[in-house]
N, C-alpha and C. Protein backbone atom coordinates (compact mmCIF):
# COMPACT_ATOMS: atom_id res chain seq x y z
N UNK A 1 0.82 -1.20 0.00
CA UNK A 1 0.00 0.00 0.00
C UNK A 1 0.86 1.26 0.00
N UNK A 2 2.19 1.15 -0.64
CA UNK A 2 2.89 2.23 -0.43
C UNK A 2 2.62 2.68 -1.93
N UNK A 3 1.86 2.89 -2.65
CA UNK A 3 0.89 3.87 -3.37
C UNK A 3 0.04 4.89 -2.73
N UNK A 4 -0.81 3.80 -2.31
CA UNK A 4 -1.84 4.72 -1.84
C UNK A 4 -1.45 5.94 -0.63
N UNK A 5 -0.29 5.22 0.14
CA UNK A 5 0.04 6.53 0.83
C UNK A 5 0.59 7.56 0.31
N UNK A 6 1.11 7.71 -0.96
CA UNK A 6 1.84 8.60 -1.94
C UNK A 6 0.81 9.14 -1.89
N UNK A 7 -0.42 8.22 -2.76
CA UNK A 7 -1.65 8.76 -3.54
C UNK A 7 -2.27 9.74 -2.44
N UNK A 8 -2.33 9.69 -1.29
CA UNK A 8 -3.33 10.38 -0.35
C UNK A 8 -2.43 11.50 0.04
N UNK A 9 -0.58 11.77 0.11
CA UNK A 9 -0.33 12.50 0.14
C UNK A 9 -0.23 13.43 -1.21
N UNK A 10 -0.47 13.06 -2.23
CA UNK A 10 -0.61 13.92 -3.42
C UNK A 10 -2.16 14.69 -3.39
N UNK A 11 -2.82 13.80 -3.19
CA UNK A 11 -4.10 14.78 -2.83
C UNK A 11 -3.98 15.76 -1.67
N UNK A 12 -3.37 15.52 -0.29
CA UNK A 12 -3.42 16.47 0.55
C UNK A 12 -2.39 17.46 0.25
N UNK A 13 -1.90 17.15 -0.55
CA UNK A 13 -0.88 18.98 -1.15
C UNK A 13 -1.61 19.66 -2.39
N UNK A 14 -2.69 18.62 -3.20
CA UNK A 14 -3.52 19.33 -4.47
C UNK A 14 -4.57 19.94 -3.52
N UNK A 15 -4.59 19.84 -2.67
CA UNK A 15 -5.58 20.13 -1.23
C UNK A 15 -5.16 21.80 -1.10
N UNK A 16 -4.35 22.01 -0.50
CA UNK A 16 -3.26 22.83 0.18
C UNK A 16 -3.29 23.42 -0.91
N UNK A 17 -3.00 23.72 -1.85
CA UNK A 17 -2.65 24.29 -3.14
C UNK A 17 -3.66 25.12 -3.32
N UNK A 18 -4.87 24.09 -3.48
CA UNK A 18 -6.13 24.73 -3.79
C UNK A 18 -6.67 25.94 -2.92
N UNK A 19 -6.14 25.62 -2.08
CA UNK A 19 -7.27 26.49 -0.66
C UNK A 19 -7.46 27.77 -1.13
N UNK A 20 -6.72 28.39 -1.79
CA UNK A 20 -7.50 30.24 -1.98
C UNK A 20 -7.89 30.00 -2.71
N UNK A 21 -8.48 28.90 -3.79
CA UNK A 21 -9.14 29.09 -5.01
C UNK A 21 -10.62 28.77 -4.78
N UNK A 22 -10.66 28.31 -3.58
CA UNK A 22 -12.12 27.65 -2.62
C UNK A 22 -13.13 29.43 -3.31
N UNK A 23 -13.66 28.41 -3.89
CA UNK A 23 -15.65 29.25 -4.14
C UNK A 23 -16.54 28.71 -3.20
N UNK A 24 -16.43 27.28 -2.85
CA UNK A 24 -17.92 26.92 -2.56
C UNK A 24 -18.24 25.83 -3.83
N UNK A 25 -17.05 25.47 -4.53
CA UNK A 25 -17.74 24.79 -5.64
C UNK A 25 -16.83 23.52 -5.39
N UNK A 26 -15.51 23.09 -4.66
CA UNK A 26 -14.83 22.62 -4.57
C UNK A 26 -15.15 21.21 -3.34
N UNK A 27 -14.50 19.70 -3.69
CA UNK A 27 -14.86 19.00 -2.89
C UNK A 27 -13.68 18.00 -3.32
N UNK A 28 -13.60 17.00 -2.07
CA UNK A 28 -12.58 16.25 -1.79
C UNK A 28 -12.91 15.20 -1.20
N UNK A 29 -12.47 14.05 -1.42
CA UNK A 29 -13.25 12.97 -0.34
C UNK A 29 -12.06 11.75 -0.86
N UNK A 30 -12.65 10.63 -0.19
CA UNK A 30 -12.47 9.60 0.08
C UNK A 30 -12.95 7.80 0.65
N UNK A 31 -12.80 6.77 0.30
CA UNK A 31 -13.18 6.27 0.70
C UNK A 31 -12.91 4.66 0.44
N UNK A 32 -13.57 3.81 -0.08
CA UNK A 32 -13.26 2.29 -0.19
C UNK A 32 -14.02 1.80 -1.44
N UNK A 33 -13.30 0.83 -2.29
CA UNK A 33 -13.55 0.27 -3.51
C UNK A 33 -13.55 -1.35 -3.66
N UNK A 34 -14.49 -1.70 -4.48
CA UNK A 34 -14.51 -3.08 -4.78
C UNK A 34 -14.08 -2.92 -6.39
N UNK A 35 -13.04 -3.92 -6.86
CA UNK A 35 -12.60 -4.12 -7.95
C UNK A 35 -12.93 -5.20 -8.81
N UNK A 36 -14.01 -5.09 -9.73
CA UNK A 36 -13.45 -6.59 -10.75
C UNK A 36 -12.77 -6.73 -11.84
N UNK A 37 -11.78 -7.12 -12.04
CA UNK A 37 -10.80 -7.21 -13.40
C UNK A 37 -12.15 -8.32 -14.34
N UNK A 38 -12.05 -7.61 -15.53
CA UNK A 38 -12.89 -8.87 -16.35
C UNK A 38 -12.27 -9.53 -17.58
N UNK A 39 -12.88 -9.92 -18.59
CA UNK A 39 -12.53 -10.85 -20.00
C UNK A 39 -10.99 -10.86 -19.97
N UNK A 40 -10.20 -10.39 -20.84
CA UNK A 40 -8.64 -11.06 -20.58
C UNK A 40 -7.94 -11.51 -19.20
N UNK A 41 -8.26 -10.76 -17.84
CA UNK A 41 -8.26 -10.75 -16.99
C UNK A 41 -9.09 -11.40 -15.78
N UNK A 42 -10.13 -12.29 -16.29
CA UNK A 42 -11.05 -12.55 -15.46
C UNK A 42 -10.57 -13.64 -14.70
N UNK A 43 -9.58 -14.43 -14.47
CA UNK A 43 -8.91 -15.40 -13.66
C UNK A 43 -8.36 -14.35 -12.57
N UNK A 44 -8.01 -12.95 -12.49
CA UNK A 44 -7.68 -12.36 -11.55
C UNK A 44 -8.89 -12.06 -10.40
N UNK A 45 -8.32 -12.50 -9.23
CA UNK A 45 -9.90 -12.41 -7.70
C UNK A 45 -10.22 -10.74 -8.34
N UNK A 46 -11.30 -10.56 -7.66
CA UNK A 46 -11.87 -9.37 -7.16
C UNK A 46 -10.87 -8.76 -6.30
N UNK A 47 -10.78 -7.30 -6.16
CA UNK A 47 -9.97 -6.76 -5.17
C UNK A 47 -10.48 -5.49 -4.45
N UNK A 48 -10.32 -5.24 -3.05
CA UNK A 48 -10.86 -4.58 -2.11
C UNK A 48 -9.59 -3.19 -2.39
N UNK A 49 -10.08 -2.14 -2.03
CA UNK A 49 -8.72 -1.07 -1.75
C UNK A 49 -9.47 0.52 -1.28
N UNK A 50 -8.62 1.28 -1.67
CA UNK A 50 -8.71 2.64 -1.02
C UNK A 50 -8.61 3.37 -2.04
N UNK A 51 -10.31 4.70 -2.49
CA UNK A 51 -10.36 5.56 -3.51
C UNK A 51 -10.20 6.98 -3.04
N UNK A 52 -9.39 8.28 -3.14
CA UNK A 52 -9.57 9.28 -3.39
C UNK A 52 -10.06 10.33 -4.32
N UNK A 53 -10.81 11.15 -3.93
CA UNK A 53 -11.34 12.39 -4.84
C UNK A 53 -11.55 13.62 -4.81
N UNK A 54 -11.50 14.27 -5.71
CA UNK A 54 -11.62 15.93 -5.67
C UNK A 54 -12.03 16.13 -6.82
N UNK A 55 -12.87 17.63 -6.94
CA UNK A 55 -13.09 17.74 -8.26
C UNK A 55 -14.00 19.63 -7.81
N UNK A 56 -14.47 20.19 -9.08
CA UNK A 56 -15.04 21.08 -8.92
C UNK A 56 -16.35 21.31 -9.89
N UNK A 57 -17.71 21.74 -9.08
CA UNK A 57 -18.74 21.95 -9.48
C UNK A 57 -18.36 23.23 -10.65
N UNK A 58 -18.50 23.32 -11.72
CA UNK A 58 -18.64 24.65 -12.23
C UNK A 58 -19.81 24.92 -12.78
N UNK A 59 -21.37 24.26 -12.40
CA UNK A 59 -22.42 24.54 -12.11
C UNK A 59 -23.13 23.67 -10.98
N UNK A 60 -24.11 24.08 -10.88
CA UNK A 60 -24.44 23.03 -9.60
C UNK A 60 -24.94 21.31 -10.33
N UNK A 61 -24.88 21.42 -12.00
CA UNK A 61 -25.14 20.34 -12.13
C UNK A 61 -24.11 19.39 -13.36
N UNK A 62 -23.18 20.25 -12.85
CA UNK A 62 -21.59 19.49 -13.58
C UNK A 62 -20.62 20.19 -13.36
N UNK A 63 -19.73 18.79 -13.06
CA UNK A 63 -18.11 18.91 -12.52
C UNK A 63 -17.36 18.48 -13.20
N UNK A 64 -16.22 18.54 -12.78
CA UNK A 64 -14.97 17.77 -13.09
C UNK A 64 -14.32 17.09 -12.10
N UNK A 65 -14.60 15.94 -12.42
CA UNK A 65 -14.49 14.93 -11.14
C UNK A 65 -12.61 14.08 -11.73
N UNK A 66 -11.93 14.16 -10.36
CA UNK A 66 -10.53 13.46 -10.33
C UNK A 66 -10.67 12.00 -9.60
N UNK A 67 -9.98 10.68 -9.72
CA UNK A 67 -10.55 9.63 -8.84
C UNK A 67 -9.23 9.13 -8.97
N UNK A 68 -8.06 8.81 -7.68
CA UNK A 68 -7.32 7.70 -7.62
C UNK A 68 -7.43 7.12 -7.28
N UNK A 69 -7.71 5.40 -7.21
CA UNK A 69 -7.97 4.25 -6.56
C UNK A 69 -7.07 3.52 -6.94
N UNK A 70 -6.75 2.25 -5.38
CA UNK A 70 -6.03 1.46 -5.53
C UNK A 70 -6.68 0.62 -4.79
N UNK A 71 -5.90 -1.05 -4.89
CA UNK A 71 -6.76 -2.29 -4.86
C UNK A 71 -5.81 -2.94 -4.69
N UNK A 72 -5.83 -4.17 -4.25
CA UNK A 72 -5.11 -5.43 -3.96
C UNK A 72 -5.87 -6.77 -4.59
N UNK A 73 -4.80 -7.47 -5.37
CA UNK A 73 -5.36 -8.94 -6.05
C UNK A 73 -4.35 -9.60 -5.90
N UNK A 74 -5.54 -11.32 -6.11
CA UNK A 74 -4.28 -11.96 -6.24
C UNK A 74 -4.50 -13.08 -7.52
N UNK A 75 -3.53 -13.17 -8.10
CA UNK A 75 -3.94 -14.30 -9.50
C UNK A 75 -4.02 -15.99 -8.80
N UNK A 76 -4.15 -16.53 -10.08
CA UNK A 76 -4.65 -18.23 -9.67
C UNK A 76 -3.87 -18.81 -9.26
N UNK A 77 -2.46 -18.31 -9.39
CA UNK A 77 -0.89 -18.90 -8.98
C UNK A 77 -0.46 -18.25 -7.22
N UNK A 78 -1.43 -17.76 -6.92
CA UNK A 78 -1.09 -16.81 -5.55
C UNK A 78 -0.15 -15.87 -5.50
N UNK A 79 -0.07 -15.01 -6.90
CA UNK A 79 1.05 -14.00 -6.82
C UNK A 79 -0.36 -12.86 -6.26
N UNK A 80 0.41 -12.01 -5.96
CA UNK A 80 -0.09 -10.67 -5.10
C UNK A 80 0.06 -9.31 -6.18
N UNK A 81 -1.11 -8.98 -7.07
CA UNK A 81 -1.07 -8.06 -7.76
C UNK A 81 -1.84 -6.56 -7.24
N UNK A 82 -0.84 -5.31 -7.04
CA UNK A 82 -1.43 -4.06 -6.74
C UNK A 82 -1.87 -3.30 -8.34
N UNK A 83 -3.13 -3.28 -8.04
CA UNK A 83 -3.61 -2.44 -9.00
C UNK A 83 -4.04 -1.14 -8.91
N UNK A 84 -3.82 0.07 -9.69
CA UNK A 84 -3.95 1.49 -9.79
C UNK A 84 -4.78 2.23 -10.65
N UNK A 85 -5.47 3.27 -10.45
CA UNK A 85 -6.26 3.58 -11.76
C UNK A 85 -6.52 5.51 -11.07
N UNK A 86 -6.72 6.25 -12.47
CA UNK A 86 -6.68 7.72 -12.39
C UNK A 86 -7.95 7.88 -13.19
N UNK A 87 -8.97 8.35 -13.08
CA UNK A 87 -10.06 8.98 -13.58
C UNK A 87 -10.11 10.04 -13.46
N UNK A 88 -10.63 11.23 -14.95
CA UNK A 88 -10.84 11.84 -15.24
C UNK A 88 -12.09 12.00 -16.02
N UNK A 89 -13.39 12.41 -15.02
CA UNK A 89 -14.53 12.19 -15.37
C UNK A 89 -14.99 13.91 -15.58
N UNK A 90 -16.31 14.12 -16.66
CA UNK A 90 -17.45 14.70 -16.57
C UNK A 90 -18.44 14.30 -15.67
N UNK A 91 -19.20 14.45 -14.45
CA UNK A 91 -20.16 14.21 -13.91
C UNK A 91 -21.55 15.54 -13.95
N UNK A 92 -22.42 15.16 -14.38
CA UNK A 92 -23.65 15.31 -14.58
C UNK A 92 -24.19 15.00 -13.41
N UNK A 93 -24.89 15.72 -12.56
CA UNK A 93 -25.78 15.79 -11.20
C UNK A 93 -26.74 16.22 -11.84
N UNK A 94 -27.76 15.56 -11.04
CA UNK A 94 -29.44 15.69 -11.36
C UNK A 94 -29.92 16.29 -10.06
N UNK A 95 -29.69 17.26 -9.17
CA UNK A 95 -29.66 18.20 -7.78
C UNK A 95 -28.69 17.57 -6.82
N UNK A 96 -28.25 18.82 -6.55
CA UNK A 96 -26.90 18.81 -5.41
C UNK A 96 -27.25 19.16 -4.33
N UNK A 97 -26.60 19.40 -2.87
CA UNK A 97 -26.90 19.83 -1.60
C UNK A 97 -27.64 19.68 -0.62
N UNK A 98 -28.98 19.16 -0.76
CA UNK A 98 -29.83 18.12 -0.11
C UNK A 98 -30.24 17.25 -0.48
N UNK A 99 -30.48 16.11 0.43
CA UNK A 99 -31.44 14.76 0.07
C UNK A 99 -30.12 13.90 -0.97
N UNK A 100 -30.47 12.93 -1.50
CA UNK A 100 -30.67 11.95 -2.74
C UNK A 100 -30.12 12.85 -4.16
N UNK A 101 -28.69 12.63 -4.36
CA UNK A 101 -28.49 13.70 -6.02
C UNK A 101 -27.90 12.33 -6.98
N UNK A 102 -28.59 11.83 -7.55
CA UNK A 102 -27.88 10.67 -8.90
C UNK A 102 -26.95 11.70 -9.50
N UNK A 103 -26.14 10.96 -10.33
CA UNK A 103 -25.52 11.49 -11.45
C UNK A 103 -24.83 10.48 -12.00
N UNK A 104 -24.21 11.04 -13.26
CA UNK A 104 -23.79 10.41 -14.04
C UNK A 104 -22.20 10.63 -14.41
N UNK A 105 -21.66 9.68 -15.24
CA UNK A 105 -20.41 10.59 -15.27
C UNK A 105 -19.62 9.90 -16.45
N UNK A 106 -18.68 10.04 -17.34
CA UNK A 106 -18.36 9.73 -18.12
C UNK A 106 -16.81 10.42 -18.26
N UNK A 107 -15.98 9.67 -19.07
CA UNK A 107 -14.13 9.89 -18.75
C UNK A 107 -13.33 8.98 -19.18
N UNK A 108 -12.21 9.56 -19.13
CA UNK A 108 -10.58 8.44 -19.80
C UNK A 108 -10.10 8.28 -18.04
N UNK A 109 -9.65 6.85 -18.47
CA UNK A 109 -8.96 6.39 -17.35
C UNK A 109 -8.01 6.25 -17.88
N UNK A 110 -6.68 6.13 -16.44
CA UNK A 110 -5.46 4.76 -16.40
C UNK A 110 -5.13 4.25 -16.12
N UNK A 111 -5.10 3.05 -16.09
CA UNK A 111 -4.93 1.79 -15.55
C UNK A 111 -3.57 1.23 -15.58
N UNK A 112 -2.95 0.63 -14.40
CA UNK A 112 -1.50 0.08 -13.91
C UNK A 112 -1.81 -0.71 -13.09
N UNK A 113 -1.07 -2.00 -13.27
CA UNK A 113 -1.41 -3.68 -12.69
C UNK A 113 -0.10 -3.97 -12.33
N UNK A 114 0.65 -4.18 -11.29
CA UNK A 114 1.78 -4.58 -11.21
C UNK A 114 1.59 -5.74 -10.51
N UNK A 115 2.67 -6.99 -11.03
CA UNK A 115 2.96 -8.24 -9.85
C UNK A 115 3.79 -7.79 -9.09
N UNK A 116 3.55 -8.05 -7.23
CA UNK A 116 4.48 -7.56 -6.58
C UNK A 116 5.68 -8.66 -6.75
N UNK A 117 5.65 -9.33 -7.54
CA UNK A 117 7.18 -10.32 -6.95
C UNK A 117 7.76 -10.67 -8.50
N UNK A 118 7.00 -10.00 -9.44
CA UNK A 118 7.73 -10.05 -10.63
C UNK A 118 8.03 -8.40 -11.12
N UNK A 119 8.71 -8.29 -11.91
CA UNK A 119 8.61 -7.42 -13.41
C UNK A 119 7.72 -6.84 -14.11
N UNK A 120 7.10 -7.85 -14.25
CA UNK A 120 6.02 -7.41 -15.35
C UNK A 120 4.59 -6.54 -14.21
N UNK A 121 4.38 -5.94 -15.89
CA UNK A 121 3.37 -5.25 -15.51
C UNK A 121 2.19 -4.66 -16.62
N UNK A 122 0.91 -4.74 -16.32
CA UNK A 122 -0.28 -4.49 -17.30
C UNK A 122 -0.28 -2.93 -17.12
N UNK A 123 -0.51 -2.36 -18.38
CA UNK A 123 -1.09 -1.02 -18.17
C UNK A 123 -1.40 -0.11 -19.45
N UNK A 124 -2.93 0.59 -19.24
CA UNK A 124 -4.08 0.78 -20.38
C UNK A 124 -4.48 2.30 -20.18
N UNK A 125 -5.18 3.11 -21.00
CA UNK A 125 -5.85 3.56 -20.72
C UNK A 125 -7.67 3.04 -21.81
N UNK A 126 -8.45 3.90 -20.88
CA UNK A 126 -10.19 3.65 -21.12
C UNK A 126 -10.72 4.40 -21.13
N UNK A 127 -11.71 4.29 -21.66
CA UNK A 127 -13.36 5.03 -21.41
C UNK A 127 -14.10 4.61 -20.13
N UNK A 128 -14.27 5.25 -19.62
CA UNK A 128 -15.57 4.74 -18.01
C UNK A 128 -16.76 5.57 -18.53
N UNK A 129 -17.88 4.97 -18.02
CA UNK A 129 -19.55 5.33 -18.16
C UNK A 129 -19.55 5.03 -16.39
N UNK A 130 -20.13 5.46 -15.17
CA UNK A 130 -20.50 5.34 -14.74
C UNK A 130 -21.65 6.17 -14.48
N UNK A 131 -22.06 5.61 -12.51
CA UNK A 131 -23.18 6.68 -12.13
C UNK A 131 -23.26 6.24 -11.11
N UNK A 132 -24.18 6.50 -10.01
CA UNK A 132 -24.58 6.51 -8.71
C UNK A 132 -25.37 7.92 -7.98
N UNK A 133 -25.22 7.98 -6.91
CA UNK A 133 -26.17 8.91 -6.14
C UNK A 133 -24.99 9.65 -4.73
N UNK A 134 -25.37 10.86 -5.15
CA UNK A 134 -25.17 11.19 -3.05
C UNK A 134 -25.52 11.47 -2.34
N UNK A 135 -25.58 10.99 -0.83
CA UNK A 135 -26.24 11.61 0.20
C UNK A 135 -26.16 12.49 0.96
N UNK A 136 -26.49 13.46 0.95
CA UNK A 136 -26.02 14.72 1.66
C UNK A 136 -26.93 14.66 2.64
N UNK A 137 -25.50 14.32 4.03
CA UNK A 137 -25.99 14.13 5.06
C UNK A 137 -26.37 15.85 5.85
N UNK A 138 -25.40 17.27 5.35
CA UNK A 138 -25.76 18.28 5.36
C UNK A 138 -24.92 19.24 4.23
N UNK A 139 -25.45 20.34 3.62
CA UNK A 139 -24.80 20.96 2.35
C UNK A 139 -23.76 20.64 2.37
N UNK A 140 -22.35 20.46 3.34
CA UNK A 140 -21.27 20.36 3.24
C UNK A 140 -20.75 19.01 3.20
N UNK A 141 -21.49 17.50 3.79
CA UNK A 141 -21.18 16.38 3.89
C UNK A 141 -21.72 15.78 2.83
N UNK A 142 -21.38 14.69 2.46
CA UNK A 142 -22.34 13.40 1.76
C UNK A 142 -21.21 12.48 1.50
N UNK A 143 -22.33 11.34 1.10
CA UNK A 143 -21.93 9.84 1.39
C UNK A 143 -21.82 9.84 -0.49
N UNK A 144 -21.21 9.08 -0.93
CA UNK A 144 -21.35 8.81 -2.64
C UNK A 144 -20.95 7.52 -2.76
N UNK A 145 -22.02 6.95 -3.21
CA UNK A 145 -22.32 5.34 -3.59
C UNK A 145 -22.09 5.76 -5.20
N UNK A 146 -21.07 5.08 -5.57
CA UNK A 146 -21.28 5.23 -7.25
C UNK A 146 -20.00 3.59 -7.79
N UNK A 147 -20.75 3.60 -9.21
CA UNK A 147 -20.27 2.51 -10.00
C UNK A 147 -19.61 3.08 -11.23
N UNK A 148 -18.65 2.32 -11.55
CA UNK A 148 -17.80 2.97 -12.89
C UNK A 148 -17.49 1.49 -13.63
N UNK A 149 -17.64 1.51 -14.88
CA UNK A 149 -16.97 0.48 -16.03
C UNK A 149 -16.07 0.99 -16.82
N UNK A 150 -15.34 0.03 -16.88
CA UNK A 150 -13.67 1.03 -17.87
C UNK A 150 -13.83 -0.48 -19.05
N UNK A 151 -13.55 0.57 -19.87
CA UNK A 151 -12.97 -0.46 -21.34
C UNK A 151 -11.77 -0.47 -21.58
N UNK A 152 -10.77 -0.82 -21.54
CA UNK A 152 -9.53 -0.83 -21.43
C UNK A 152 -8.59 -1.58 -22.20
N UNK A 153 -8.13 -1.44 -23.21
CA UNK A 153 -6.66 -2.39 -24.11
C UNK A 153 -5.30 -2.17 -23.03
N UNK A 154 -4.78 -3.64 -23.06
CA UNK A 154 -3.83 -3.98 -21.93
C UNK A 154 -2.60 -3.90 -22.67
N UNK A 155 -1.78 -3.25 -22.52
CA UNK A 155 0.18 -3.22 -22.58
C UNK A 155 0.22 -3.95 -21.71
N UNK A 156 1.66 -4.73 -21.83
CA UNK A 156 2.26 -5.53 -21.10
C UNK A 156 3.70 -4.51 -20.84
N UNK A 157 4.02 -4.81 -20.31
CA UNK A 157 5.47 -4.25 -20.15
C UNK A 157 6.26 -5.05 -18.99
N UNK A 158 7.34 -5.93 -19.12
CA UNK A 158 7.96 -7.21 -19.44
C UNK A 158 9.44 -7.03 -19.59
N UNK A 159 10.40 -7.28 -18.80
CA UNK A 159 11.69 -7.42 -18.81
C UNK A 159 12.62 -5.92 -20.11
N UNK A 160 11.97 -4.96 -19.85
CA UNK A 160 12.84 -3.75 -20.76
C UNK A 160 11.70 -3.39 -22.06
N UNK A 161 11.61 -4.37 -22.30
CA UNK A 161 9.73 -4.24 -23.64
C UNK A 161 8.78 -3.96 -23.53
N UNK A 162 8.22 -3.32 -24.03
CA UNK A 162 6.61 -3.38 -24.08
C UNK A 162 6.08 -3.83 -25.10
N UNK A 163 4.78 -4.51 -25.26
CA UNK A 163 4.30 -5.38 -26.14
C UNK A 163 2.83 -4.64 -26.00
N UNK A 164 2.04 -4.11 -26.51
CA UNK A 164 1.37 -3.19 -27.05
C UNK A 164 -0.14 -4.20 -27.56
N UNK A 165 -1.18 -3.83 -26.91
CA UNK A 165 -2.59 -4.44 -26.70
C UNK A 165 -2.69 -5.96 -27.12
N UNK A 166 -2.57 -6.10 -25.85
CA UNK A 166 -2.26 -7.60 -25.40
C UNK A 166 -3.34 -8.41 -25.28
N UNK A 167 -4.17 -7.75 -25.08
CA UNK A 167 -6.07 -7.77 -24.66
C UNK A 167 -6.44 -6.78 -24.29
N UNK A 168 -8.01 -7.12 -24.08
CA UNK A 168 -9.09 -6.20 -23.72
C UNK A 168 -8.95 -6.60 -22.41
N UNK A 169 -9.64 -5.75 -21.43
CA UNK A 169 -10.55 -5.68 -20.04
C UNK A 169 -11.75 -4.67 -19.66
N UNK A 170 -12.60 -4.93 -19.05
CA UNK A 170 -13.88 -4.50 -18.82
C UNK A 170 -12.96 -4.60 -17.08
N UNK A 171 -13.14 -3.30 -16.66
CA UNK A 171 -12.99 -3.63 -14.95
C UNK A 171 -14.44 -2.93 -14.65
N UNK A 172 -14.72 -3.28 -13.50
CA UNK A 172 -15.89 -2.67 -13.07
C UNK A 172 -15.62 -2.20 -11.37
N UNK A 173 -15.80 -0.88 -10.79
CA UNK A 173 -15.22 -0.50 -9.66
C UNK A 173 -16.77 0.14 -8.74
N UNK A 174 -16.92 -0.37 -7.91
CA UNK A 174 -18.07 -0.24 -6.67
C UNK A 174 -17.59 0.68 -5.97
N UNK A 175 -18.04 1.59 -5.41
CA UNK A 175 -17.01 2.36 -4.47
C UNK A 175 -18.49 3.27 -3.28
N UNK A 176 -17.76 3.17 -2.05
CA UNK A 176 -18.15 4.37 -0.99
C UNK A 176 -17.55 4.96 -0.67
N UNK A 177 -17.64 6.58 -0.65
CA UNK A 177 -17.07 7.46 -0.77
C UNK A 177 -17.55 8.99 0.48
N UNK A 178 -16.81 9.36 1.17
CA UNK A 178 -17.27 10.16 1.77
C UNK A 178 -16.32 11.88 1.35
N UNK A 179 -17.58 12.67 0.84
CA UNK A 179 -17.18 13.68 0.37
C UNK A 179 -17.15 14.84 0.93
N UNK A 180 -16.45 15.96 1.57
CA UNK A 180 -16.27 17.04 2.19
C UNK A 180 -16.58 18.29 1.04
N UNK A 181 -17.44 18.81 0.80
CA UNK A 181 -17.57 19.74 -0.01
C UNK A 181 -17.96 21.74 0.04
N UNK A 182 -16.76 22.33 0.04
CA UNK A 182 -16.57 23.27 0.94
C UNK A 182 -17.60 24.32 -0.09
N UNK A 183 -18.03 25.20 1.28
CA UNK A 183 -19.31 26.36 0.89
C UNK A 183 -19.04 27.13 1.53
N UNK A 184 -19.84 28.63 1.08
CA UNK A 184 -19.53 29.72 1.71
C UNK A 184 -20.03 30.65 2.41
């Protein structure tokens, strides 16, 4: 997990950075992910891990949503694979700030698969379609239940080479998310 602690300190300095640019439109969160690797990949388990986010409303009913998540797997041979991924979404909200807000969201990902005890390593970028809902527990809090699918062509990269779409994958990522979203 010595990603994700990078990853959470890169957000808490894009954090820091940000602070005088705070409108009231700005939000940050965090939280926990379920991973499924699919079709070329589908012998790899499911994997549990840790998602960060930030992004900014530039209306109340679309943002620009940032997402790093990371995950832990393991293949059929019991090697131990950390997997990584960066989203860069459009999200579409259907009402923000109280109650129940769906949205939608759409974006290029990138995807990085490393074996911890080998060399090699998978890595793509995709398209994601997701969506889900948030709960705004008050204008400034909420909970975000949301789902994302990535389409993804796999590089290998392998002892000094790379070998260039190796396969497809469909991953599909579950996530709860708790979002801090600053107002004024």
């Amino acid at each position: 997990m010595k990603i994700a602690s990078l990853g959470f300190m890169v957000m808490v300095v894009m954090f820091v950075c940000a602070a005088p640019a705070l409108a009231g439109q700005w939000y940050i969160g965090g939280g926990l992910n379920s991973v499924s690797l699919g079709e070329d990949l589908d012998d790899i388990d499911s994997g549990e891990g840790l998602t960060f986010n930030f992004g900014y409303y530039f209306q109340p009913s679309f943002a620009l949503d940032f997402v790093l998540g990371f995950s832990d797997h393991e293949d059929p041979f019991g090697d131990d694979i950390t997997y990584a991924r960066f989203d860069i979404g459009a999200e579409f909200a259907f009402g923000t700030g109280s109650g129940l807000a769906p949205y939608l969201v759409v974006g290029l990902g990138s995807h990085d698969m490393d074996y911890d005890d080998f060399s090699d390593s998978f890595t793509g970028t995709s398209l994601f379609l997701g969506g889900g809902f948030d709960y705004y527990i008050t204008p400034g809090h909420s909970v975000d239940f949301g789902l994302r699918v990535h389409a993804w062509e796999i590089d290998l990269e392998s002892g000094g080479f790379k070998f260039l779409n190796v396969g497809d994958a469909t991953t599909t990522v579950l996530s709860v998310m708790y979002n801090y979203h600053f107002i004024m």
